[in-house]
PDB file of N, CA and C in Angstrom:
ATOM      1  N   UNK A   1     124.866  67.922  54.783  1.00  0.00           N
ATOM      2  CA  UNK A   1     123.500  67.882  54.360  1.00  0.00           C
ATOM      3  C   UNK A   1     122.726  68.979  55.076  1.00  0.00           C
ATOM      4  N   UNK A   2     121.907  69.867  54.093  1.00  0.00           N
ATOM      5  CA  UNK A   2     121.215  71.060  54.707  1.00  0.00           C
ATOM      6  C   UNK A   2     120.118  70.006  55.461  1.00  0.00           C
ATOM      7  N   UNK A   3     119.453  71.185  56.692  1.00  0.00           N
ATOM      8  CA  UNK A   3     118.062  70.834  56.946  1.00  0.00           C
ATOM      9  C   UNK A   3     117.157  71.854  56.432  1.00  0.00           C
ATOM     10  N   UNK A   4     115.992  71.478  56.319  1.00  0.00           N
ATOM     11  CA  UNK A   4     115.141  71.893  55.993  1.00  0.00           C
ATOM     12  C   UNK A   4     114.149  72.382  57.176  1.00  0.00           C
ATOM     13  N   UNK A   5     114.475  72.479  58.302  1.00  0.00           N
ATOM     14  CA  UNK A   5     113.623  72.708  59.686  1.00  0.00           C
ATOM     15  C   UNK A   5     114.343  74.375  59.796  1.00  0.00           C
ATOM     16  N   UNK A   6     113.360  74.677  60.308  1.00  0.00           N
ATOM     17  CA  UNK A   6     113.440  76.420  60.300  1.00  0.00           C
ATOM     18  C   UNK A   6     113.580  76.634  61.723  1.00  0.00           C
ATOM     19  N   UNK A   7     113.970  77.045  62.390  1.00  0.00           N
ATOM     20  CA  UNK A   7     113.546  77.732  63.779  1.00  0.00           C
ATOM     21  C   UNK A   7     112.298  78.437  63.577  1.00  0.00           C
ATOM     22  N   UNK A   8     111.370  78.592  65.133  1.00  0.00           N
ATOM     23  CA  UNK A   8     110.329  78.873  65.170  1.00  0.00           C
ATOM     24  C   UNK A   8     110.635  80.469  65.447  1.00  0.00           C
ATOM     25  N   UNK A   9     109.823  81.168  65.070  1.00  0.00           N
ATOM     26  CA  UNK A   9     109.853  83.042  64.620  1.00  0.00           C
ATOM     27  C   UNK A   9     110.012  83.371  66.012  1.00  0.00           C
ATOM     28  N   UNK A  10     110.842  84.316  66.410  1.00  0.00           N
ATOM     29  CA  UNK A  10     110.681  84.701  67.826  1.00  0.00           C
ATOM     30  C   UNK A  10     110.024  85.958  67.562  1.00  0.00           C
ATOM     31  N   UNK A  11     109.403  85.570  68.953  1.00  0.00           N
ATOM     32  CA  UNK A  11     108.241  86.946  69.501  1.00  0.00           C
ATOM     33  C   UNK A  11     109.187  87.472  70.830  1.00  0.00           C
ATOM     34  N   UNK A  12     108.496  88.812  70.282  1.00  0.00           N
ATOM     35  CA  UNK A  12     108.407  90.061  71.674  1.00  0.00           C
ATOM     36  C   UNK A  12     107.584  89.589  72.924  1.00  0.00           C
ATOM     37  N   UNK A  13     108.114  89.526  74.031  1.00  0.00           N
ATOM     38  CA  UNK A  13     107.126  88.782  75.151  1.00  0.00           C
ATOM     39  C   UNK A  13     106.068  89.864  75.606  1.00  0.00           C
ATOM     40  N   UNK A  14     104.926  89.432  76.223  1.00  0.00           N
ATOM     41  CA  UNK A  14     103.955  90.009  76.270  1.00  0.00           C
ATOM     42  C   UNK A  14     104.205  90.790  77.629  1.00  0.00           C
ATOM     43  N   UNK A  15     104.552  89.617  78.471  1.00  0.00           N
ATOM     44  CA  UNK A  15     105.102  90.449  79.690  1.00  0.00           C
ATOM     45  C   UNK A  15     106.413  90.157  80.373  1.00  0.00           C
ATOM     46  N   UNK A  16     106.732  90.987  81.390  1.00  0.00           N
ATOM     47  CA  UNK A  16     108.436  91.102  81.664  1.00  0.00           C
ATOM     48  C   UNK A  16     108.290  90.138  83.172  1.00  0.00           C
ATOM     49  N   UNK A  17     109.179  89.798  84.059  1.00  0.00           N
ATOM     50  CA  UNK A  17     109.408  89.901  85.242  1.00  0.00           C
ATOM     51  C   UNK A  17     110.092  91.366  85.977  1.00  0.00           C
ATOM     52  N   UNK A  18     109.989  91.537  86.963  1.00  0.00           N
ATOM     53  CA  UNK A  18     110.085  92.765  86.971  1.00  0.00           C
ATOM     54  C   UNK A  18     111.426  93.205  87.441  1.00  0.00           C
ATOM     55  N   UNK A  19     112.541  91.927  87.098  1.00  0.00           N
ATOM     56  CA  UNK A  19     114.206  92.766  86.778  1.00  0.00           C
ATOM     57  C   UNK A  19     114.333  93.147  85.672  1.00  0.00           C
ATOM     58  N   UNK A  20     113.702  91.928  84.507  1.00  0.00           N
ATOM     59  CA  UNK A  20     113.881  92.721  83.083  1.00  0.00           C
ATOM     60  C   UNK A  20     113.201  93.900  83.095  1.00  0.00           C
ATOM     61  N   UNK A  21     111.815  93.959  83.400  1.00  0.00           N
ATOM     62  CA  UNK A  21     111.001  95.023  83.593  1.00  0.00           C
ATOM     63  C   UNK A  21     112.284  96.125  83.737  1.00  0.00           C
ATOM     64  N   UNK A  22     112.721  96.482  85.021  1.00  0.00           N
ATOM     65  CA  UNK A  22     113.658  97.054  85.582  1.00  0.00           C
ATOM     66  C   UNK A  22     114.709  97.637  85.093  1.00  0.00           C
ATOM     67  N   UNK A  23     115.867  96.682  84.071  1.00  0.00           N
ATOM     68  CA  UNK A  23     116.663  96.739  83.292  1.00  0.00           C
ATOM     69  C   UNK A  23     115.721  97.214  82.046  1.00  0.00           C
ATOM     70  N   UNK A  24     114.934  97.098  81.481  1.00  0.00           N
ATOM     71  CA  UNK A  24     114.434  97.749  80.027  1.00  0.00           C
ATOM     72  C   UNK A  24     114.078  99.061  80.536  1.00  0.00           C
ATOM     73  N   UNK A  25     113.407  99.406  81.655  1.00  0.00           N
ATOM     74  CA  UNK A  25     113.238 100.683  81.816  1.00  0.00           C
ATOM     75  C   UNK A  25     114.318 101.829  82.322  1.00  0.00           C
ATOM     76  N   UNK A  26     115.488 101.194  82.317  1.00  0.00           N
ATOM     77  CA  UNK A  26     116.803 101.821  83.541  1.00  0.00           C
ATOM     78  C   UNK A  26     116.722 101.992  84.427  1.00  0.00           C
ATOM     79  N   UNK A  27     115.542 101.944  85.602  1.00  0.00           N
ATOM     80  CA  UNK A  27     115.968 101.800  86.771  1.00  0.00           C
ATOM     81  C   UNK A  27     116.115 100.917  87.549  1.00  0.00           C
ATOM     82  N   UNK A  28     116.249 101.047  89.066  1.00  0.00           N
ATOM     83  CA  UNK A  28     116.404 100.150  89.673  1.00  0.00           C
ATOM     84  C   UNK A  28     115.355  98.872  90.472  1.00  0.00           C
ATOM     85  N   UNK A  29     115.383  97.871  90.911  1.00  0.00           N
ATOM     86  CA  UNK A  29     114.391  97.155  91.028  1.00  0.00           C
ATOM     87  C   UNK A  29     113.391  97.826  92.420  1.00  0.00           C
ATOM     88  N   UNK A  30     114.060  98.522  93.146  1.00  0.00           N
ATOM     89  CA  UNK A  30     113.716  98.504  93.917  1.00  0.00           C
ATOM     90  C   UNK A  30     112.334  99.741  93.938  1.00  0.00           C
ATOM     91  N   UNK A  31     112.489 100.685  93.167  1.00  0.00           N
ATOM     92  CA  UNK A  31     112.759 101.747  92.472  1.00  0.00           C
ATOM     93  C   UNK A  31     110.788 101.367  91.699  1.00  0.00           C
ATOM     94  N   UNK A  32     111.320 100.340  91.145  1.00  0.00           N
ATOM     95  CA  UNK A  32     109.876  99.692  90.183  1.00  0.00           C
ATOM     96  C   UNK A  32     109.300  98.643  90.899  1.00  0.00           C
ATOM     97  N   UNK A  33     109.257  98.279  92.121  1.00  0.00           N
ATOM     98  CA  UNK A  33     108.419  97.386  93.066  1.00  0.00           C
ATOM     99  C   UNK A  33     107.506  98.909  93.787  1.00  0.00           C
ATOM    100  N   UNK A  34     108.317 100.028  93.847  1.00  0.00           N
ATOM    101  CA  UNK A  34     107.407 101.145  94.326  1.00  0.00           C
ATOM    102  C   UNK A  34     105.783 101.597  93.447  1.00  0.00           C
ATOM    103  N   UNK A  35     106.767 101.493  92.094  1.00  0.00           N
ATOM    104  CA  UNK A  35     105.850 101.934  91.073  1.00  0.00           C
ATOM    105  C   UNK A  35     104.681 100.558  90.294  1.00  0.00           C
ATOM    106  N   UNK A  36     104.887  99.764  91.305  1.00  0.00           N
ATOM    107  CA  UNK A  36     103.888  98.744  90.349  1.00  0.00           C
ATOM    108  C   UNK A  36     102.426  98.317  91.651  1.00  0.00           C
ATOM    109  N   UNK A  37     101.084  97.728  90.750  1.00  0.00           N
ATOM    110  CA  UNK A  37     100.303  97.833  91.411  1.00  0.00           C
ATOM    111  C   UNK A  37     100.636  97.253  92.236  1.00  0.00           C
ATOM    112  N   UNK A  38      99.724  96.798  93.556  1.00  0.00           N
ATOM    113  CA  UNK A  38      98.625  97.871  94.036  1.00  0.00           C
ATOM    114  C   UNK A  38      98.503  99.057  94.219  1.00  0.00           C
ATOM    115  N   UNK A  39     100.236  99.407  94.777  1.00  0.00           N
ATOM    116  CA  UNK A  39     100.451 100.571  95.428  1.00  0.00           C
ATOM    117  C   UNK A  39     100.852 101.613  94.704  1.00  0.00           C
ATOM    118  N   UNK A  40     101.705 101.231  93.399  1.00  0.00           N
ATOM    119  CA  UNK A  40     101.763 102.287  92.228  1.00  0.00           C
ATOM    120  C   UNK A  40     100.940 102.236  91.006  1.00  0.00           C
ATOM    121  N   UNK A  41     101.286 102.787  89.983  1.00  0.00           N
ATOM    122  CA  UNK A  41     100.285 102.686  88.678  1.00  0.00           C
ATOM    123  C   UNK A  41     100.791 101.941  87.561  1.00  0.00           C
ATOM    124  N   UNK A  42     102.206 101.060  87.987  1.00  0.00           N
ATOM    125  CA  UNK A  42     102.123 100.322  86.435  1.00  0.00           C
ATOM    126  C   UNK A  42     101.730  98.964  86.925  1.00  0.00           C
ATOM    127  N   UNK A  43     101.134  98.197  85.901  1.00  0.00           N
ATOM    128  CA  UNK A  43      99.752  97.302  86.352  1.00  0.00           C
ATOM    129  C   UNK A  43     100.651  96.134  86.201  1.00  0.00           C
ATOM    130  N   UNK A  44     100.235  94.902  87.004  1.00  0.00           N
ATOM    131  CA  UNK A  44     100.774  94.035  86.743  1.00  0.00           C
ATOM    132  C   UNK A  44      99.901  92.860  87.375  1.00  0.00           C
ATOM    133  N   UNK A  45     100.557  91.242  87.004  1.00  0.00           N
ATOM    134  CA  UNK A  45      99.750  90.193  86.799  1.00  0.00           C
ATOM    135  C   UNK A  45     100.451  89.233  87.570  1.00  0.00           C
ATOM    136  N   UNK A  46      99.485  88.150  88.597  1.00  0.00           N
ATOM    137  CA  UNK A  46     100.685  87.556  89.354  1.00  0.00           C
ATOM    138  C   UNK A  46     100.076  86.135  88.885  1.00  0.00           C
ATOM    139  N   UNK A  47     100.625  85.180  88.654  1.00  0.00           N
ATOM    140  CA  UNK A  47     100.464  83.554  88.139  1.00  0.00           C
ATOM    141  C   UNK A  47     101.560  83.252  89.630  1.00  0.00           C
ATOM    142  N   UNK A  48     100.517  82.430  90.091  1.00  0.00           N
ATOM    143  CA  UNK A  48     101.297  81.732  91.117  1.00  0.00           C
ATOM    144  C   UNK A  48     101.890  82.806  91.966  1.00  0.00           C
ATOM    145  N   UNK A  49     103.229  82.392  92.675  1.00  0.00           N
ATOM    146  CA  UNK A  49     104.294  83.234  93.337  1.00  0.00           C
ATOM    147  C   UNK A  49     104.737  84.195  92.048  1.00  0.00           C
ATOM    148  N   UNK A  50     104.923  84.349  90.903  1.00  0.00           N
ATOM    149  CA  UNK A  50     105.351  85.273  90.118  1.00  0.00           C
ATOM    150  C   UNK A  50     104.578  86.478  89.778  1.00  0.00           C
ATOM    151  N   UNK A  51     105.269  87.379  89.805  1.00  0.00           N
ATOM    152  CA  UNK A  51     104.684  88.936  89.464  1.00  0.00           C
ATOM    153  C   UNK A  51     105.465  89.138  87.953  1.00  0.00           C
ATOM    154  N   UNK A  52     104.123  88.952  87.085  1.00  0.00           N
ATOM    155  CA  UNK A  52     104.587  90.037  85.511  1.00  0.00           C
ATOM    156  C   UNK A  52     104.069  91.261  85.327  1.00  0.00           C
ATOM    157  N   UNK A  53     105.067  92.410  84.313  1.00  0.00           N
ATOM    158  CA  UNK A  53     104.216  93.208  83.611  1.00  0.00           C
ATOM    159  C   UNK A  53     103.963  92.992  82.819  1.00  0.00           C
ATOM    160  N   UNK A  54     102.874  93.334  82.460  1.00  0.00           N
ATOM    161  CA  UNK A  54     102.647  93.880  80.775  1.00  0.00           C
ATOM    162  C   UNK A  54     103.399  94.727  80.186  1.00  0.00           C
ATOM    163  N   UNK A  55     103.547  94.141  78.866  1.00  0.00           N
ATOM    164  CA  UNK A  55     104.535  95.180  78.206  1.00  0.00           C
ATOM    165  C   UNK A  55     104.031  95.894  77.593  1.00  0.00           C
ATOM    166  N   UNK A  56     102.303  96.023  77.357  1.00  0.00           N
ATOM    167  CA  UNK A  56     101.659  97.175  77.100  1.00  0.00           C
ATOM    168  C   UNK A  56     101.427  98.225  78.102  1.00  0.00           C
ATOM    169  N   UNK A  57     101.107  97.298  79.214  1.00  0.00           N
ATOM    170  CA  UNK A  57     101.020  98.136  80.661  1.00  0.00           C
ATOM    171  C   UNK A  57     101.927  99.230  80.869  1.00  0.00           C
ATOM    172  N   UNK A  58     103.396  98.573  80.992  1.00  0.00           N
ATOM    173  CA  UNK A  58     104.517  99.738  81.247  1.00  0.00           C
ATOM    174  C   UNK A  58     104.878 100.499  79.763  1.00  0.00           C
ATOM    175  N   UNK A  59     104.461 100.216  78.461  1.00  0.00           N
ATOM    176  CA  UNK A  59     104.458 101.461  77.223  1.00  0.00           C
ATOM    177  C   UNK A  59     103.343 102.173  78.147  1.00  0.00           C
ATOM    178  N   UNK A  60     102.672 102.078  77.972  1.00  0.00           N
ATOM    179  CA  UNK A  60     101.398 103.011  78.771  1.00  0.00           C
ATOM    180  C   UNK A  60     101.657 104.193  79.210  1.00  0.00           C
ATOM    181  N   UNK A  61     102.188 103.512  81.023  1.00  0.00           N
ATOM    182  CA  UNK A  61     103.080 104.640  82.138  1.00  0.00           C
ATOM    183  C   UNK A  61     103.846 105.200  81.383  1.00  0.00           C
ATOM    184  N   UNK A  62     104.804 104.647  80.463  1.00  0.00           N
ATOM    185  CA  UNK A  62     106.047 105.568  80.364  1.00  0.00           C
ATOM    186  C   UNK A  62     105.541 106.643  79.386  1.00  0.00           C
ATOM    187  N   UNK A  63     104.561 106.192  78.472  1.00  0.00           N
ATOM    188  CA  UNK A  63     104.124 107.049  77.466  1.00  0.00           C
ATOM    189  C   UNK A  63     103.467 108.439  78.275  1.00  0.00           C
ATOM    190  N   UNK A  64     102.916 108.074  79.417  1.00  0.00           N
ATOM    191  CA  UNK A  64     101.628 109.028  79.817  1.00  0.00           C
ATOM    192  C   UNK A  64     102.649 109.771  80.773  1.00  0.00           C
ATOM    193  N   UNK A  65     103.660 109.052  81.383  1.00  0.00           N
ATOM    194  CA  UNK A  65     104.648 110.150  82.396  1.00  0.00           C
ATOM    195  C   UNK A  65     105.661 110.785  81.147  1.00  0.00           C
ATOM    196  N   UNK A  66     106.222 110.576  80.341  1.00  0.00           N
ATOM    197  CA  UNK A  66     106.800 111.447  79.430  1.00  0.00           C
ATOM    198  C   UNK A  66     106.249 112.194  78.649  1.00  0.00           C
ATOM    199  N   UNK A  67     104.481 112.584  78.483  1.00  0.00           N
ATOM    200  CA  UNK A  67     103.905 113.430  78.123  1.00  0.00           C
ATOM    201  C   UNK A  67     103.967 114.866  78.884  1.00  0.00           C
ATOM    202  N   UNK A  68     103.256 114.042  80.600  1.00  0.00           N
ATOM    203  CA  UNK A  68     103.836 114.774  81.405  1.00  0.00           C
ATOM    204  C   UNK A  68     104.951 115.858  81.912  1.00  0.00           C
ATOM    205  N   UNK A  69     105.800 115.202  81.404  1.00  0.00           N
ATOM    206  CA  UNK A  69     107.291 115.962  81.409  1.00  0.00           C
ATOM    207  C   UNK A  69     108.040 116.493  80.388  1.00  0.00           C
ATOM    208  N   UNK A  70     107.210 116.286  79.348  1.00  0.00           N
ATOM    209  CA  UNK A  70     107.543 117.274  77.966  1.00  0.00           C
ATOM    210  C   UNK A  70     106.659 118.700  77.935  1.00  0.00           C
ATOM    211  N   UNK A  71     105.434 118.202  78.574  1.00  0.00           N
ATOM    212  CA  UNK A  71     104.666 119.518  78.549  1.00  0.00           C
ATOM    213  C   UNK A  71     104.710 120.597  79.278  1.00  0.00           C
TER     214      UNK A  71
END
């Protein structure tokens, strides 16, 4: 007997933790704890003990440092 229940649509997450962060961007973690706020420029959000990025945040950086380095 079919069901008729669908799975719910998956979404793109808004923001990463910052190994996925890490792993989606190829480098290393250690590497992207340098580069995230306060002390670097890709922005990020802390709930509780957890640190997220934005996954608009880091399109951003990468967009604005690979302009950089094409030009």
């Amino acid at each position: 007997m079919a069901s008729n229940v669908s799975s719910p649509p998956t979404t793109a997450p808004l923001a990463l933790r910052p190994v996925e962060a890490a792993k989606a961007i190829g480098i290393g973690q250690r590497k992207l704890w340098d580069l995230l706020s306060p002390r670097g420029p890709i922005p990020t959000v802390r709930v509780g003990t957890c640190v997220l990025i934005p996954v608009d945040g880091l399109r951003t950086w990468l967009a604005a440092n690979t302009a950089k380095e094409t030009a």
